[in-house]
PDB file of N, CA and C in Angstrom:
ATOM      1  N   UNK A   1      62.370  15.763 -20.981  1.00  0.00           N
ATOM      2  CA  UNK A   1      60.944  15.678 -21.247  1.00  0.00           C
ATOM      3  C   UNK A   1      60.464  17.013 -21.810  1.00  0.00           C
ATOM      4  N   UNK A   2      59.460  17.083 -23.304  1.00  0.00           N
ATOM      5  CA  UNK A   2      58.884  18.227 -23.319  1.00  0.00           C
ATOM      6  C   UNK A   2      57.548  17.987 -23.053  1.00  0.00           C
ATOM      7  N   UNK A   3      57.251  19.017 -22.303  1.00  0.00           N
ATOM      8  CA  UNK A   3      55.455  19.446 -21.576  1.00  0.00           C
ATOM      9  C   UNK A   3      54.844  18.993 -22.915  1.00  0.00           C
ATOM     10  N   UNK A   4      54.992  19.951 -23.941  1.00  0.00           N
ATOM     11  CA  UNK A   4      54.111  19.766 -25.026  1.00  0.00           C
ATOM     12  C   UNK A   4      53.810  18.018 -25.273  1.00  0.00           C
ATOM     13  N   UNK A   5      54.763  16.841 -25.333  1.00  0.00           N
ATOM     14  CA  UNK A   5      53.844  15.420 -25.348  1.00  0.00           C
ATOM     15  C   UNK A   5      52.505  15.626 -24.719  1.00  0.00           C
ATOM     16  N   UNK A   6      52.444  16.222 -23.440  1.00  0.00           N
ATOM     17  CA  UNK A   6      51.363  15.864 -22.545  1.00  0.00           C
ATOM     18  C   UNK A   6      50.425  17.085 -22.622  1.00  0.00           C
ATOM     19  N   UNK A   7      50.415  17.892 -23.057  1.00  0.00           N
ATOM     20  CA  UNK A   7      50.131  19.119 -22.288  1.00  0.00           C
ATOM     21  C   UNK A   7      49.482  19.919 -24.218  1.00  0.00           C
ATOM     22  N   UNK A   8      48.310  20.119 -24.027  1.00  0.00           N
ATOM     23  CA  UNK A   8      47.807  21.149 -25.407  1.00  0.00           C
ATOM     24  C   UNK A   8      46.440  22.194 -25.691  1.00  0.00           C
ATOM     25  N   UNK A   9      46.656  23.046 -25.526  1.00  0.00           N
ATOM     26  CA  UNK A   9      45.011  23.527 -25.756  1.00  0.00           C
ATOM     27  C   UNK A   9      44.216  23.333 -26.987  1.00  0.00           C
ATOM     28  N   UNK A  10      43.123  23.556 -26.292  1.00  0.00           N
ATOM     29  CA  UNK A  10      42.009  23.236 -27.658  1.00  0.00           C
ATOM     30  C   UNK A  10      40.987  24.469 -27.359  1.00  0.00           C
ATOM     31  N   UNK A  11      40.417  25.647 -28.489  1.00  0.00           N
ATOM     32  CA  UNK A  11      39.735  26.179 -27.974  1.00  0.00           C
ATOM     33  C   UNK A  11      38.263  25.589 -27.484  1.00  0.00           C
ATOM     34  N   UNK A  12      37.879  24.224 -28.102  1.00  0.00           N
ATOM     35  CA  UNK A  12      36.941  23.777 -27.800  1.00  0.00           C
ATOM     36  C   UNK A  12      36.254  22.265 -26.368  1.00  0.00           C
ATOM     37  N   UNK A  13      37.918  22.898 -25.759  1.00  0.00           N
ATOM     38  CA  UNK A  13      37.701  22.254 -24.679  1.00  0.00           C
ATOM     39  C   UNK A  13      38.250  22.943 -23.506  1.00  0.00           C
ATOM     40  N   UNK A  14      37.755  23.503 -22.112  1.00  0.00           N
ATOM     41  CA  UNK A  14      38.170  23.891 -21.367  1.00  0.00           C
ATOM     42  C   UNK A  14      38.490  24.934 -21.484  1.00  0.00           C
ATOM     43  N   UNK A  15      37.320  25.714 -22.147  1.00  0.00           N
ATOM     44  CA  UNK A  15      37.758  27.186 -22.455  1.00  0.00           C
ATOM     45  C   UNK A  15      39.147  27.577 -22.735  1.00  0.00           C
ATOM     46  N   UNK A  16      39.754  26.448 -23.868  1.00  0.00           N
ATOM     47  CA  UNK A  16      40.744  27.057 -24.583  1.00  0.00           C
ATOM     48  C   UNK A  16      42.499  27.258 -23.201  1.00  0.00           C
ATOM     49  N   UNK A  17      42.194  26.530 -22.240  1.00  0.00           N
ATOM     50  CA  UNK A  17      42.773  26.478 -21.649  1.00  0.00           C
ATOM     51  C   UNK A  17      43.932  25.044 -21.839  1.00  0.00           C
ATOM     52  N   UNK A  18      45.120  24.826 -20.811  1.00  0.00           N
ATOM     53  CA  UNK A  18      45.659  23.610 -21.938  1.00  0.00           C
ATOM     54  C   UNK A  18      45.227  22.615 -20.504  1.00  0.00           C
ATOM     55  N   UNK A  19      44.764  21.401 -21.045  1.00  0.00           N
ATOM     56  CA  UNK A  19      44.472  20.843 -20.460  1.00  0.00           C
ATOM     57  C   UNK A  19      46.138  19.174 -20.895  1.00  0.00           C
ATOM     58  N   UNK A  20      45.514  18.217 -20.269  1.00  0.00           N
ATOM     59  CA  UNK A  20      46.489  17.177 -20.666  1.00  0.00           C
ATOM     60  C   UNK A  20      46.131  16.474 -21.675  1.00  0.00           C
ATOM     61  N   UNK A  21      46.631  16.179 -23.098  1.00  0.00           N
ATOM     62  CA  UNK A  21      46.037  14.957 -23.941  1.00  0.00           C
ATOM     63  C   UNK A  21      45.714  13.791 -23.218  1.00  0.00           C
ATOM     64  N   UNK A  22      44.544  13.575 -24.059  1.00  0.00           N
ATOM     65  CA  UNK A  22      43.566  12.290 -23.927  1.00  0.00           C
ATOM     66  C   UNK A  22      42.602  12.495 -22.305  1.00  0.00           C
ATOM     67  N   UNK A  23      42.505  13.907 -21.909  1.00  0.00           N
ATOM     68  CA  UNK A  23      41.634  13.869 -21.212  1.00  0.00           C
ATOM     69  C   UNK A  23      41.454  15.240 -21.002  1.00  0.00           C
ATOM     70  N   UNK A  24      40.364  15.641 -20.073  1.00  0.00           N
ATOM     71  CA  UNK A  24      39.354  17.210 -20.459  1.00  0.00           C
ATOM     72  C   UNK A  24      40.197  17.444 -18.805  1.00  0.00           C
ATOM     73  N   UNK A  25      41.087  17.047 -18.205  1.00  0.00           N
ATOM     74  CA  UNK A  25      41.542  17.506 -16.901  1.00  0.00           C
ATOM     75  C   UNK A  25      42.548  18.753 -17.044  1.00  0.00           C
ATOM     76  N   UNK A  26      42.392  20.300 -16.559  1.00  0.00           N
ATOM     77  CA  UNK A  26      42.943  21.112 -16.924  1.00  0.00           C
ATOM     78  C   UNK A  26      43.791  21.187 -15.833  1.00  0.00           C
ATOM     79  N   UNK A  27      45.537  21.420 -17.028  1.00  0.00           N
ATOM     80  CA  UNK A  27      46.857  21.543 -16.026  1.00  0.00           C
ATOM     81  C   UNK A  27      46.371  22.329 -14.794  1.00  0.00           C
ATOM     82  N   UNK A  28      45.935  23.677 -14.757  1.00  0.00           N
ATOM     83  CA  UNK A  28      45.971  24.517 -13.480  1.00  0.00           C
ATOM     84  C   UNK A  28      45.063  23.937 -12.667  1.00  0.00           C
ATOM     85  N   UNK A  29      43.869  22.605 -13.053  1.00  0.00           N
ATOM     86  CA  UNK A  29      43.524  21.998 -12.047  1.00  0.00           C
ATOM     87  C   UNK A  29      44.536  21.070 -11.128  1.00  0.00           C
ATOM     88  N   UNK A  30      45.268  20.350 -11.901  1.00  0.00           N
ATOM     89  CA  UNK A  30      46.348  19.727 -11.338  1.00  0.00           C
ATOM     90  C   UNK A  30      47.247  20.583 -10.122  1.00  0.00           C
ATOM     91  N   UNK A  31      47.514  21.093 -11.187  1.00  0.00           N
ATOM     92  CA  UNK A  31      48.887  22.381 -10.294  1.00  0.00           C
ATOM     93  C   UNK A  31      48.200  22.740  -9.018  1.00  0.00           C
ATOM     94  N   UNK A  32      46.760  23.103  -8.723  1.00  0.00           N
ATOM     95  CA  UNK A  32      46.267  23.985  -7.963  1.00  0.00           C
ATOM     96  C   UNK A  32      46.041  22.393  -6.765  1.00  0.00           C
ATOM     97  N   UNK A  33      45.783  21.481  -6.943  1.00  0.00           N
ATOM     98  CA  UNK A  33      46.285  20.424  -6.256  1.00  0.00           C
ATOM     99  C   UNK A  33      47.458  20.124  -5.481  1.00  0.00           C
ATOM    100  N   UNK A  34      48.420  19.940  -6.496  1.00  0.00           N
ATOM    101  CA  UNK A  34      49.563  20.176  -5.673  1.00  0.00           C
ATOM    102  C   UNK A  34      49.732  21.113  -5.010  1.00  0.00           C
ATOM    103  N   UNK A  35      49.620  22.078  -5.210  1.00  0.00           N
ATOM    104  CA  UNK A  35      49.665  23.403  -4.347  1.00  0.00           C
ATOM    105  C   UNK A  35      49.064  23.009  -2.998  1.00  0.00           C
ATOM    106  N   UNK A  36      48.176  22.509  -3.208  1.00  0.00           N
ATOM    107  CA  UNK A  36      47.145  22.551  -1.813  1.00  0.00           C
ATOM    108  C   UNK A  36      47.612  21.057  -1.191  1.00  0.00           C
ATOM    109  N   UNK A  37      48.500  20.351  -1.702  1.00  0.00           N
ATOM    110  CA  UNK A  37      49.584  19.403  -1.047  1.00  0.00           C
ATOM    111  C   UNK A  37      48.760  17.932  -1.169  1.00  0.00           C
ATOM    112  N   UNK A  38      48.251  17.897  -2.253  1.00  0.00           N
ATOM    113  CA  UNK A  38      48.010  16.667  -3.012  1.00  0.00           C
ATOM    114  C   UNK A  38      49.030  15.429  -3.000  1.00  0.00           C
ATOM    115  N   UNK A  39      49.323  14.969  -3.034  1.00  0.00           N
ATOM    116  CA  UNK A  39      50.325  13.643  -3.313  1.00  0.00           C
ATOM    117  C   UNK A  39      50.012  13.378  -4.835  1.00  0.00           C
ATOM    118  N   UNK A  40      51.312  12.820  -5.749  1.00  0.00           N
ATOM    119  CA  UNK A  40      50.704  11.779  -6.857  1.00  0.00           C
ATOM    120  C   UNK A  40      50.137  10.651  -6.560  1.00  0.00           C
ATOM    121  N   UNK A  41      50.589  10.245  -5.606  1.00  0.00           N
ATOM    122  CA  UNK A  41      49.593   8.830  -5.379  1.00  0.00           C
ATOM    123  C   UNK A  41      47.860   9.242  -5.363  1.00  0.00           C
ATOM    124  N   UNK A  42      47.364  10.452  -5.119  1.00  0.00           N
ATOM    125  CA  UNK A  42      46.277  10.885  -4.653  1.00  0.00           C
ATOM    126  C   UNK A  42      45.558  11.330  -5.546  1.00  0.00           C
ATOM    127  N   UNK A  43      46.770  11.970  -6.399  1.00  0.00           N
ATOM    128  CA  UNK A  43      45.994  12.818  -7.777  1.00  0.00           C
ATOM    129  C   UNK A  43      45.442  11.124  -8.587  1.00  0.00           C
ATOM    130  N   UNK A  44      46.822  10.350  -8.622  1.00  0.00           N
ATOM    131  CA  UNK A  44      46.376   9.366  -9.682  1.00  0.00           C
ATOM    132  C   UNK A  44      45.360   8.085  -9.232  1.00  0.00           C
ATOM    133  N   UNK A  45      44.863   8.427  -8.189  1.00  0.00           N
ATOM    134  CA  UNK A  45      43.919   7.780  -7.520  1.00  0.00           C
ATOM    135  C   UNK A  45      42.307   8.336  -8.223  1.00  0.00           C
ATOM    136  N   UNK A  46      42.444   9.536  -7.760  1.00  0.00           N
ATOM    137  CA  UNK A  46      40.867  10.620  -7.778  1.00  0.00           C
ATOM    138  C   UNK A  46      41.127  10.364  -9.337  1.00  0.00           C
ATOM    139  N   UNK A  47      41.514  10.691 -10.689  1.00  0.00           N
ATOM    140  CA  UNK A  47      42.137  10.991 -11.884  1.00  0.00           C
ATOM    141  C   UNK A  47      42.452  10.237 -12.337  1.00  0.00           C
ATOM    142  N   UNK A  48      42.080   8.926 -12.746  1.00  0.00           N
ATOM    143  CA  UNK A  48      42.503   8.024 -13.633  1.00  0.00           C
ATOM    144  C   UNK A  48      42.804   8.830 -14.583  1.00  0.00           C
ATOM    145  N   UNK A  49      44.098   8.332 -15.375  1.00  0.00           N
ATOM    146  CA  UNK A  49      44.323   9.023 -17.010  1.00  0.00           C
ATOM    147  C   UNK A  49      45.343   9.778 -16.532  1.00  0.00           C
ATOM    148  N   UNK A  50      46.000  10.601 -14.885  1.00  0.00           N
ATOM    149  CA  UNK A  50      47.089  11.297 -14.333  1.00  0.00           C
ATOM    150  C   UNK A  50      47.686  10.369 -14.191  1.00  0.00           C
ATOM    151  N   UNK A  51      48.869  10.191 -14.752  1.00  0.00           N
ATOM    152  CA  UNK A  51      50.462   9.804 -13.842  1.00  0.00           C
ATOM    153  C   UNK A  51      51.466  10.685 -14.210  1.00  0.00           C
ATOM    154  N   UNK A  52      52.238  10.353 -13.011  1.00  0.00           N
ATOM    155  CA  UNK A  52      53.390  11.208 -13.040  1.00  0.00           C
ATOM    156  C   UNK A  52      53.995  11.814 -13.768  1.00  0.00           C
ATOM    157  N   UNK A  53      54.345  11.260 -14.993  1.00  0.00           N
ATOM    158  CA  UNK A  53      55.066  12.110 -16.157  1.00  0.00           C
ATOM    159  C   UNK A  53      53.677  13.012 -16.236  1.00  0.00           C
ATOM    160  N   UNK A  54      52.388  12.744 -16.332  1.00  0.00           N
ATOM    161  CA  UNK A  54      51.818  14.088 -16.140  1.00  0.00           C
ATOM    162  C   UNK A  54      52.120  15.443 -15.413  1.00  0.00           C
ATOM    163  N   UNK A  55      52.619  14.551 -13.993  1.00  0.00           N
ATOM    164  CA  UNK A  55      52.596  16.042 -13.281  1.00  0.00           C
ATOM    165  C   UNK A  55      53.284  16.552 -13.100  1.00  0.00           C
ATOM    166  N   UNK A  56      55.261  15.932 -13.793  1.00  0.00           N
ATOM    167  CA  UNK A  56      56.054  16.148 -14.270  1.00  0.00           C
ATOM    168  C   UNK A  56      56.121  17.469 -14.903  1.00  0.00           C
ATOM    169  N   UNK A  57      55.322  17.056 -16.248  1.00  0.00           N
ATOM    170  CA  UNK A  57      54.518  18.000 -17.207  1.00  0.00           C
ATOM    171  C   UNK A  57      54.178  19.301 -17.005  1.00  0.00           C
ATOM    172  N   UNK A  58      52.860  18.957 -16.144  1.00  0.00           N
ATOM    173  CA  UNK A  58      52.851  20.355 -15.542  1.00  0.00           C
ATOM    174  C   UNK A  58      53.854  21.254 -14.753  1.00  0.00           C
ATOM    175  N   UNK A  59      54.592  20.723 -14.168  1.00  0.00           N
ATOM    176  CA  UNK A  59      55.375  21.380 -12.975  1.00  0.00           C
ATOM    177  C   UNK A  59      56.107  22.374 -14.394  1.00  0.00           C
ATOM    178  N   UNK A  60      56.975  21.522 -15.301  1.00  0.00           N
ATOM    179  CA  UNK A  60      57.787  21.880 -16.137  1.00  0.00           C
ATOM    180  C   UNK A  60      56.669  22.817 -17.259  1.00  0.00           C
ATOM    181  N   UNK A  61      55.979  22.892 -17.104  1.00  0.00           N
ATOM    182  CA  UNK A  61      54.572  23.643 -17.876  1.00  0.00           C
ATOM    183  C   UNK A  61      54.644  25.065 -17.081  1.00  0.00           C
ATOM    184  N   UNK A  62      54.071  24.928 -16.217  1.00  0.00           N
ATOM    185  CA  UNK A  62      54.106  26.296 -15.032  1.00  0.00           C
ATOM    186  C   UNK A  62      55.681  26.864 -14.918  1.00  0.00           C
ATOM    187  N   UNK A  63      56.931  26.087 -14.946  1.00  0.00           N
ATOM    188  CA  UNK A  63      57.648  27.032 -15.168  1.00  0.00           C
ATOM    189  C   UNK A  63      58.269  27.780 -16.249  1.00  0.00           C
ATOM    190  N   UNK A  64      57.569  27.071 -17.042  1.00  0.00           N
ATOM    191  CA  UNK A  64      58.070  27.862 -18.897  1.00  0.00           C
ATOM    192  C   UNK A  64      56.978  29.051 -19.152  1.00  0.00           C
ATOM    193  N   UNK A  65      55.758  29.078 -18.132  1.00  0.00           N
ATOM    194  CA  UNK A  65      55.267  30.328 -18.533  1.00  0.00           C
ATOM    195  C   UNK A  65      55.072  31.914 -17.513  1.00  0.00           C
TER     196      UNK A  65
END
């Protein structure tokens, strides 16, 4: 899997931060979820538009930078 399918900044969304295509939800919001011991079932509950290969994404996002 590459992050980049899912994963792109825009400076005109989210202060240029990368959020996920096809929605204004920013990766380090995600990440900072899991961190705090979120479930995917939980994220993709609250987050319509998150599934897994999203958070896939991110995980593999946060460790390439």
């Amino acid at each position: 899997m590459d992050w980049r399918d899912y994963i792109y900044t825009n400076p005109d969304i989210g202060f240029g931060k990368p959020i996920f295509r096809g929605t204004r939800i920013k990766v380090e919001f995600v990440l900072n979820l899991l961190e705090a011991g979120w479930t995917q079932e939980e994220i993709e509950k609250s987050y319509p538009g998150i599934a897994g290969s999203h958070l896939q994404a991110a995980k593999l996002f946060a460790a390439s930078v």
